[in-house]
C-alpha atoms as a PDB file:
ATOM      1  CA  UNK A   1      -9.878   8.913  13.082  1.00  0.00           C
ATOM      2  CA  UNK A   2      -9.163   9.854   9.566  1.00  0.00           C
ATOM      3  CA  UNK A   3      -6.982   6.552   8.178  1.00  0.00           C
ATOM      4  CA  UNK A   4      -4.418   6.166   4.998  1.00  0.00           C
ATOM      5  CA  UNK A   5      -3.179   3.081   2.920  1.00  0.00           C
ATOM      6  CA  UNK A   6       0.213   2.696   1.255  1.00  0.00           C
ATOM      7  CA  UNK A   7       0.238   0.598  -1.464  1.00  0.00           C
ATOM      8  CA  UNK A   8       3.655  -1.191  -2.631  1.00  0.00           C
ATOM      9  CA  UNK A   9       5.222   2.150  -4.414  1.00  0.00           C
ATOM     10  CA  UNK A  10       4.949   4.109  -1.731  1.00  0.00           C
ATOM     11  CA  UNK A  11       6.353   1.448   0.877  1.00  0.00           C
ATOM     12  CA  UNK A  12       9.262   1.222  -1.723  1.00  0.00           C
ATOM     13  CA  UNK A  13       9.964   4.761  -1.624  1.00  0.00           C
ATOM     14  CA  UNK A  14       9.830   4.920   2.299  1.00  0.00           C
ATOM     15  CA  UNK A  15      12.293   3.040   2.120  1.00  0.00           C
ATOM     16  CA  UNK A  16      14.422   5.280   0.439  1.00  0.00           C
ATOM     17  CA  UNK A  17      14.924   7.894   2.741  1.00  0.00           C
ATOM     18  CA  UNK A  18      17.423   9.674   0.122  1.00  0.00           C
ATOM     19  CA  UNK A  19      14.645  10.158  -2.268  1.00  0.00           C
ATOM     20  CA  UNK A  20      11.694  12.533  -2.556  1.00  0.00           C
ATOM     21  CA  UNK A  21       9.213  10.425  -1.990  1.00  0.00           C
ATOM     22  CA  UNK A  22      10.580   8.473   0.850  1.00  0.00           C
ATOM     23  CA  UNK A  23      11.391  12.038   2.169  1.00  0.00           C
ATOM     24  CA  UNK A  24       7.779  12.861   1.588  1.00  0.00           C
ATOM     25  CA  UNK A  25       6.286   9.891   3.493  1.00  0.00           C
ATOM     26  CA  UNK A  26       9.075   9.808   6.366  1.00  0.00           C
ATOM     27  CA  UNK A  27       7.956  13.649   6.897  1.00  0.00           C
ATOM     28  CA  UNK A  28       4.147  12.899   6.878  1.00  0.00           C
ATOM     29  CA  UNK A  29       4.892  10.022   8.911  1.00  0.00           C
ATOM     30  CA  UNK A  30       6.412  12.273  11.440  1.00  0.00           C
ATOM     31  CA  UNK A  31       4.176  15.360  11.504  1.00  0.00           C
ATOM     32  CA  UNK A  32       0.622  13.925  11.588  1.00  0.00           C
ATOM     33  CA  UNK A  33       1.426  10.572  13.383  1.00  0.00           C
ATOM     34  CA  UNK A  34      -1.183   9.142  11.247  1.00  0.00           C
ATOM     35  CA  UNK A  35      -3.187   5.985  11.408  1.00  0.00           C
ATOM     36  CA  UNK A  36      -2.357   4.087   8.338  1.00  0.00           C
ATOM     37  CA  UNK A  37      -2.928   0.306   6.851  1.00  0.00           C
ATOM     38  CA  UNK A  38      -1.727  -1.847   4.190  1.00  0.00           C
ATOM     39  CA  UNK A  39      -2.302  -5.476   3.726  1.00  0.00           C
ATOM     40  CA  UNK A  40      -0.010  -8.616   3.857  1.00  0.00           C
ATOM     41  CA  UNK A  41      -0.634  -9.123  -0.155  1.00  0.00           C
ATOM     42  CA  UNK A  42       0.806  -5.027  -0.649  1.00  0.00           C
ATOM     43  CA  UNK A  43       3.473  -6.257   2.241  1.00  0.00           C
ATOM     44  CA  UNK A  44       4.505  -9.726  -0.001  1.00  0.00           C
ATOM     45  CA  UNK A  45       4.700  -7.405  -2.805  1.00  0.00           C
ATOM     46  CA  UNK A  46       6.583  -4.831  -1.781  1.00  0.00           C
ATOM     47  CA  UNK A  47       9.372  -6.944  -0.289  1.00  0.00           C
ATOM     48  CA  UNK A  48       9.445  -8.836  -3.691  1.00  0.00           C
ATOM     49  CA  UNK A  49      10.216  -5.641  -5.105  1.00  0.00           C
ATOM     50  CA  UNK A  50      12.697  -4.695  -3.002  1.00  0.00           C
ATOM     51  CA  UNK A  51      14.531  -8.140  -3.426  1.00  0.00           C
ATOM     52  CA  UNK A  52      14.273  -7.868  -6.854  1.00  0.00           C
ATOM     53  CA  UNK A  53      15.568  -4.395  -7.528  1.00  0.00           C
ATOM     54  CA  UNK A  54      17.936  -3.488  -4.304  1.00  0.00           C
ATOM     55  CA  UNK A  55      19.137  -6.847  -2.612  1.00  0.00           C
ATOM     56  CA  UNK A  56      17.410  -9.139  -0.159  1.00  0.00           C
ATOM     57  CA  UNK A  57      19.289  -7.214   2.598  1.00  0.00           C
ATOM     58  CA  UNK A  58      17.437  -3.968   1.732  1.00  0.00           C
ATOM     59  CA  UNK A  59      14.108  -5.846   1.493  1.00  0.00           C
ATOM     60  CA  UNK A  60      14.816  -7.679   5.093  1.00  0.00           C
ATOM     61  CA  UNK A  61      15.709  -3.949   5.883  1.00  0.00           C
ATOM     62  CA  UNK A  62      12.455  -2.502   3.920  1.00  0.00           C
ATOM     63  CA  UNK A  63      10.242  -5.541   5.585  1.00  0.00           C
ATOM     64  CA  UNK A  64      11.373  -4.447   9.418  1.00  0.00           C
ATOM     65  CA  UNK A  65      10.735  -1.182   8.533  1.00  0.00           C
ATOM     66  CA  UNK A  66       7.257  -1.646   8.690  1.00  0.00           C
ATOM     67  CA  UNK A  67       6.452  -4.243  10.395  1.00  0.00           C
ATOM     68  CA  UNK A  68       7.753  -1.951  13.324  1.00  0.00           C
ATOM     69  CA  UNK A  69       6.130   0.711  12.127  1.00  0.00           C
ATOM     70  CA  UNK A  70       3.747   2.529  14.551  1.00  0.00           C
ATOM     71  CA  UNK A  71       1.747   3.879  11.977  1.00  0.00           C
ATOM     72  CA  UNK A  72       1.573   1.486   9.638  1.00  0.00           C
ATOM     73  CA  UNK A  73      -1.151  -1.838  10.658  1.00  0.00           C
ATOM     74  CA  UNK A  74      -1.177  -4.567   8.632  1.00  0.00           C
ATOM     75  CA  UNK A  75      -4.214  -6.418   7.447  1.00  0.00           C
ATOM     76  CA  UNK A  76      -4.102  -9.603   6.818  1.00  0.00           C
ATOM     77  CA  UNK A  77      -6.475 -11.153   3.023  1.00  0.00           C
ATOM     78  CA  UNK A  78      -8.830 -13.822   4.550  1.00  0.00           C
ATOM     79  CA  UNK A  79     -10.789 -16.077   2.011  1.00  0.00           C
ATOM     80  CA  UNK A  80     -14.331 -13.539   2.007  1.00  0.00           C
ATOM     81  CA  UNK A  81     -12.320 -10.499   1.342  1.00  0.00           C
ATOM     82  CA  UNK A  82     -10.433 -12.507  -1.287  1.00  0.00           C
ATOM     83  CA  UNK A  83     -13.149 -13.569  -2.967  1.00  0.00           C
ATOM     84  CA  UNK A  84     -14.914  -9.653  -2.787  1.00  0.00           C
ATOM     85  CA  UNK A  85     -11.740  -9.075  -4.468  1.00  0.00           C
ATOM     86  CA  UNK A  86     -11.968 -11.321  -7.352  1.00  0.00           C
ATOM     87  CA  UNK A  87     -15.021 -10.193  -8.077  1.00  0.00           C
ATOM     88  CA  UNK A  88     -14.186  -6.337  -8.430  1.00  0.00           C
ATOM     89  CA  UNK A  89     -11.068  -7.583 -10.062  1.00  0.00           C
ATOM     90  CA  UNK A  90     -13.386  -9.720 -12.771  1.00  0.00           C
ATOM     91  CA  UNK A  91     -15.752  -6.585 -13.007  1.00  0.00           C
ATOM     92  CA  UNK A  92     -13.333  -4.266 -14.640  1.00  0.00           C
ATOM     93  CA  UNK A  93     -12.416  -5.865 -17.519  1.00  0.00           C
ATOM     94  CA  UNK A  94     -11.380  -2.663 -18.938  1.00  0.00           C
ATOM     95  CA  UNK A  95      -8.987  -1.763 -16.136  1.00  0.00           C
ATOM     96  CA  UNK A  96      -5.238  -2.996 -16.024  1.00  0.00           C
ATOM     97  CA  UNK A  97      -5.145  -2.957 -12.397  1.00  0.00           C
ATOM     98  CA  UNK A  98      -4.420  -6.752 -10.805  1.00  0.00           C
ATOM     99  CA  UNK A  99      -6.129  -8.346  -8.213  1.00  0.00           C
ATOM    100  CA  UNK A 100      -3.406  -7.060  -5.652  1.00  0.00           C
ATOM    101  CA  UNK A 101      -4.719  -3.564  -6.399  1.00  0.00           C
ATOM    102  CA  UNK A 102      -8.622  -4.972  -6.276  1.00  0.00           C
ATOM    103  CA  UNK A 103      -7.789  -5.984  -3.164  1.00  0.00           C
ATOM    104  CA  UNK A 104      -6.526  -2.726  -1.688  1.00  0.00           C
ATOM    105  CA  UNK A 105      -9.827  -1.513  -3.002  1.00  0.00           C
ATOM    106  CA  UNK A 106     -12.027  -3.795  -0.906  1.00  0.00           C
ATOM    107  CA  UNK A 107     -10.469  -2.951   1.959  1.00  0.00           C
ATOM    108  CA  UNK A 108      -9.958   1.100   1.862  1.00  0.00           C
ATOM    109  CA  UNK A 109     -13.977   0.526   0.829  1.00  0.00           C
ATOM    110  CA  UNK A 110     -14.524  -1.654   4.136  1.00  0.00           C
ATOM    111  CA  UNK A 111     -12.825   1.204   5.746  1.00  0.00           C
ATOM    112  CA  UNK A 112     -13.298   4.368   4.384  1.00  0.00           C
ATOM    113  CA  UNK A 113     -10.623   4.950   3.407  1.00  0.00           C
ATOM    114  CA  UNK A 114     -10.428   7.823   0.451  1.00  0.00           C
ATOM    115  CA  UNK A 115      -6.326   8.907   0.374  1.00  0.00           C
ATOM    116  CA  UNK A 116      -4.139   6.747   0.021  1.00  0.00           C
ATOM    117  CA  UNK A 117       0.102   6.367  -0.744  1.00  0.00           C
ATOM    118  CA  UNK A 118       0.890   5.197  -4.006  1.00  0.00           C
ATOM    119  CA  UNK A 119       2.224   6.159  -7.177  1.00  0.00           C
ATOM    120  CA  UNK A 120      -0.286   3.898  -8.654  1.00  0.00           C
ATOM    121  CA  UNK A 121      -2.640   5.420 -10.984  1.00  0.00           C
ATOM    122  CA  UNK A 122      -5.249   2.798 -10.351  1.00  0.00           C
ATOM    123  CA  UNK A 123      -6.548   4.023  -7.501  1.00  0.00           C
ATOM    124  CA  UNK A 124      -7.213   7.416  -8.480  1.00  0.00           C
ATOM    125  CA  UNK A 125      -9.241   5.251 -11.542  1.00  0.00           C
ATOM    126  CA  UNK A 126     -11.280   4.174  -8.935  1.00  0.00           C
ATOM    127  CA  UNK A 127     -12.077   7.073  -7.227  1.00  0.00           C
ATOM    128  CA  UNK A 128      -9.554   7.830  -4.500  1.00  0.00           C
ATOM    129  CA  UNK A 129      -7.269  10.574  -3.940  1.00  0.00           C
ATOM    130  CA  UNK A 130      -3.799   9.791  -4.418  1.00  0.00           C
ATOM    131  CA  UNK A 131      -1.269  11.336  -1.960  1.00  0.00           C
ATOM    132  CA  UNK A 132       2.179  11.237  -3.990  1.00  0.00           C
END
Protein backbone atom coordinates (compact mmCIF):
# COMPACT_ATOMS: atom_id res chain seq x y z
CA UNK A 1 0.00 0.00 0.00
CA UNK A 2 1.18 3.25 -1.34
CA UNK A 3 2.13 5.37 2.14
CA UNK A 4 2.53 9.40 2.82
CA UNK A 5 4.41 11.48 5.56
CA UNK A 6 3.36 14.86 6.94
CA UNK A 7 5.95 16.77 8.15
CA UNK A 8 5.25 19.65 10.89
CA UNK A 9 3.71 22.33 8.20
CA UNK A 10 1.38 20.29 7.00
CA UNK A 11 0.17 18.90 10.53
CA UNK A 12 -0.08 22.71 11.34
CA UNK A 13 -2.27 23.43 8.56
CA UNK A 14 -4.58 20.33 9.28
CA UNK A 15 -5.20 21.84 11.92
CA UNK A 16 -6.64 24.70 10.46
CA UNK A 17 -9.57 23.49 8.92
CA UNK A 18 -10.49 27.26 7.80
CA UNK A 19 -7.48 27.40 5.65
CA UNK A 20 -6.51 25.99 2.26
CA UNK A 21 -4.23 23.79 3.19
CA UNK A 22 -5.89 22.27 6.14
CA UNK A 23 -8.88 22.11 3.67
CA UNK A 24 -6.56 20.36 1.29
CA UNK A 25 -5.32 17.67 3.71
CA UNK A 26 -8.81 17.20 5.63
CA UNK A 27 -10.20 16.46 1.91
CA UNK A 28 -7.35 14.00 0.96
CA UNK A 29 -7.69 12.63 4.27
CA UNK A 30 -11.24 11.86 3.53
CA UNK A 31 -11.27 10.70 -0.10
CA UNK A 32 -8.33 8.25 -0.32
CA UNK A 33 -8.34 7.05 3.37
CA UNK A 34 -4.69 6.91 3.03
CA UNK A 35 -1.99 5.22 4.99
CA UNK A 36 0.18 7.92 6.29
CA UNK A 37 3.22 8.34 9.02
CA UNK A 38 5.03 10.94 10.79
CA UNK A 39 7.39 10.58 13.62
CA UNK A 40 7.30 11.61 17.37
CA UNK A 41 10.32 14.26 16.61
CA UNK A 42 7.74 15.95 13.51
CA UNK A 43 4.87 15.28 16.39
CA UNK A 44 7.16 17.32 19.34
CA UNK A 45 7.60 19.83 16.73
CA UNK A 46 4.55 20.48 15.51
CA UNK A 47 2.84 20.88 18.88
CA UNK A 48 5.71 23.37 19.78
CA UNK A 49 4.54 25.25 16.97
CA UNK A 50 1.22 25.29 17.68
CA UNK A 51 1.90 26.43 21.37
CA UNK A 52 3.98 28.94 20.23
CA UNK A 53 1.89 30.61 17.57
CA UNK A 54 -1.99 29.71 18.52
CA UNK A 55 -2.20 28.83 22.37
CA UNK A 56 -1.44 25.63 24.22
CA UNK A 57 -5.21 24.88 23.97
CA UNK A 58 -5.02 24.70 20.14
CA UNK A 59 -1.82 22.60 20.33
CA UNK A 60 -3.55 20.09 23.08
CA UNK A 61 -6.36 20.41 20.37
CA UNK A 62 -3.76 20.02 17.27
CA UNK A 63 -1.87 17.04 19.39
CA UNK A 64 -5.40 14.91 19.80
CA UNK A 65 -5.99 15.51 16.46
CA UNK A 66 -3.60 13.15 15.44
CA UNK A 67 -2.86 11.08 17.78
CA UNK A 68 -6.53 9.86 17.00
CA UNK A 69 -6.01 10.02 13.71
CA UNK A 70 -6.75 6.83 11.67
CA UNK A 71 -4.56 7.68 9.05
CA UNK A 72 -1.93 9.14 10.53
CA UNK A 73 0.81 6.32 12.53
CA UNK A 74 3.32 7.60 14.44
CA UNK A 75 6.87 6.42 14.51
CA UNK A 76 8.67 6.66 17.20
CA UNK A 77 13.20 7.94 16.67
CA UNK A 78 15.09 5.02 18.38
CA UNK A 79 18.94 5.52 18.94
CA UNK A 80 20.06 3.54 15.22
CA UNK A 81 17.71 5.61 13.25
CA UNK A 82 18.98 8.63 15.19
CA UNK A 83 22.25 8.11 14.59
CA UNK A 84 21.45 7.24 10.45
CA UNK A 85 20.11 10.59 10.89
CA UNK A 86 23.02 12.45 12.09
CA UNK A 87 24.91 11.20 9.65
CA UNK A 88 22.76 12.37 6.53
CA UNK A 89 22.28 15.47 8.56
CA UNK A 90 26.41 15.89 8.82
CA UNK A 91 26.62 14.89 5.02
CA UNK A 92 24.91 17.90 3.63
CA UNK A 93 26.78 20.54 4.74
CA UNK A 94 25.43 22.59 2.04
CA UNK A 95 21.79 22.03 2.92
CA UNK A 96 19.85 24.19 5.60
CA UNK A 97 17.62 21.45 6.45
CA UNK A 98 17.99 20.31 10.46
CA UNK A 99 18.32 17.09 11.74
CA UNK A 100 14.42 16.95 12.35
CA UNK A 101 14.07 17.04 8.56
CA UNK A 102 17.21 14.35 8.18
CA UNK A 103 15.30 12.38 10.15
CA UNK A 104 12.06 12.36 8.17
CA UNK A 105 14.42 11.41 5.41
CA UNK A 106 15.69 8.18 6.97
CA UNK A 107 12.58 7.04 7.55
CA UNK A 108 10.39 7.83 4.20
CA UNK A 109 13.90 6.04 2.77
CA UNK A 110 13.32 2.93 5.22
CA UNK A 111 9.91 3.04 3.80
CA UNK A 112 9.53 4.10 0.51
CA UNK A 113 8.09 6.60 0.90
CA UNK A 114 8.37 9.28 -2.22
CA UNK A 115 5.22 12.03 -1.46
CA UNK A 116 5.03 13.47 1.27
CA UNK A 117 2.89 16.69 3.21
CA UNK A 118 4.86 19.59 3.80
CA UNK A 119 5.42 22.96 2.78
CA UNK A 120 9.00 22.30 3.36
CA UNK A 121 11.20 22.76 0.49
CA UNK A 122 13.76 20.37 1.84
CA UNK A 123 12.34 17.48 0.89
CA UNK A 124 11.76 18.15 -2.60
CA UNK A 125 15.92 19.02 -2.27
CA UNK A 126 16.21 15.62 -1.57
CA UNK A 127 14.35 14.08 -4.05
CA UNK A 128 10.73 13.64 -3.02
CA UNK A 129 7.61 14.92 -4.33
CA UNK A 130 6.00 17.40 -2.29
CA UNK A 131 2.16 17.25 -2.01
CA UNK A 132 1.17 20.98 -0.95
Amino acid sequence: MLEYFFDSSALFAWGDPTGSAGKKIEAFLLERQPSAVTTNLVFAEVISLATKRVGKFKGLTLGEKILSSHFIQLIHIDEPLQKEAWQLYKKYKDKDFDLIDASSFVICKKRGIKEIFTLDHHFSQMGFKILL
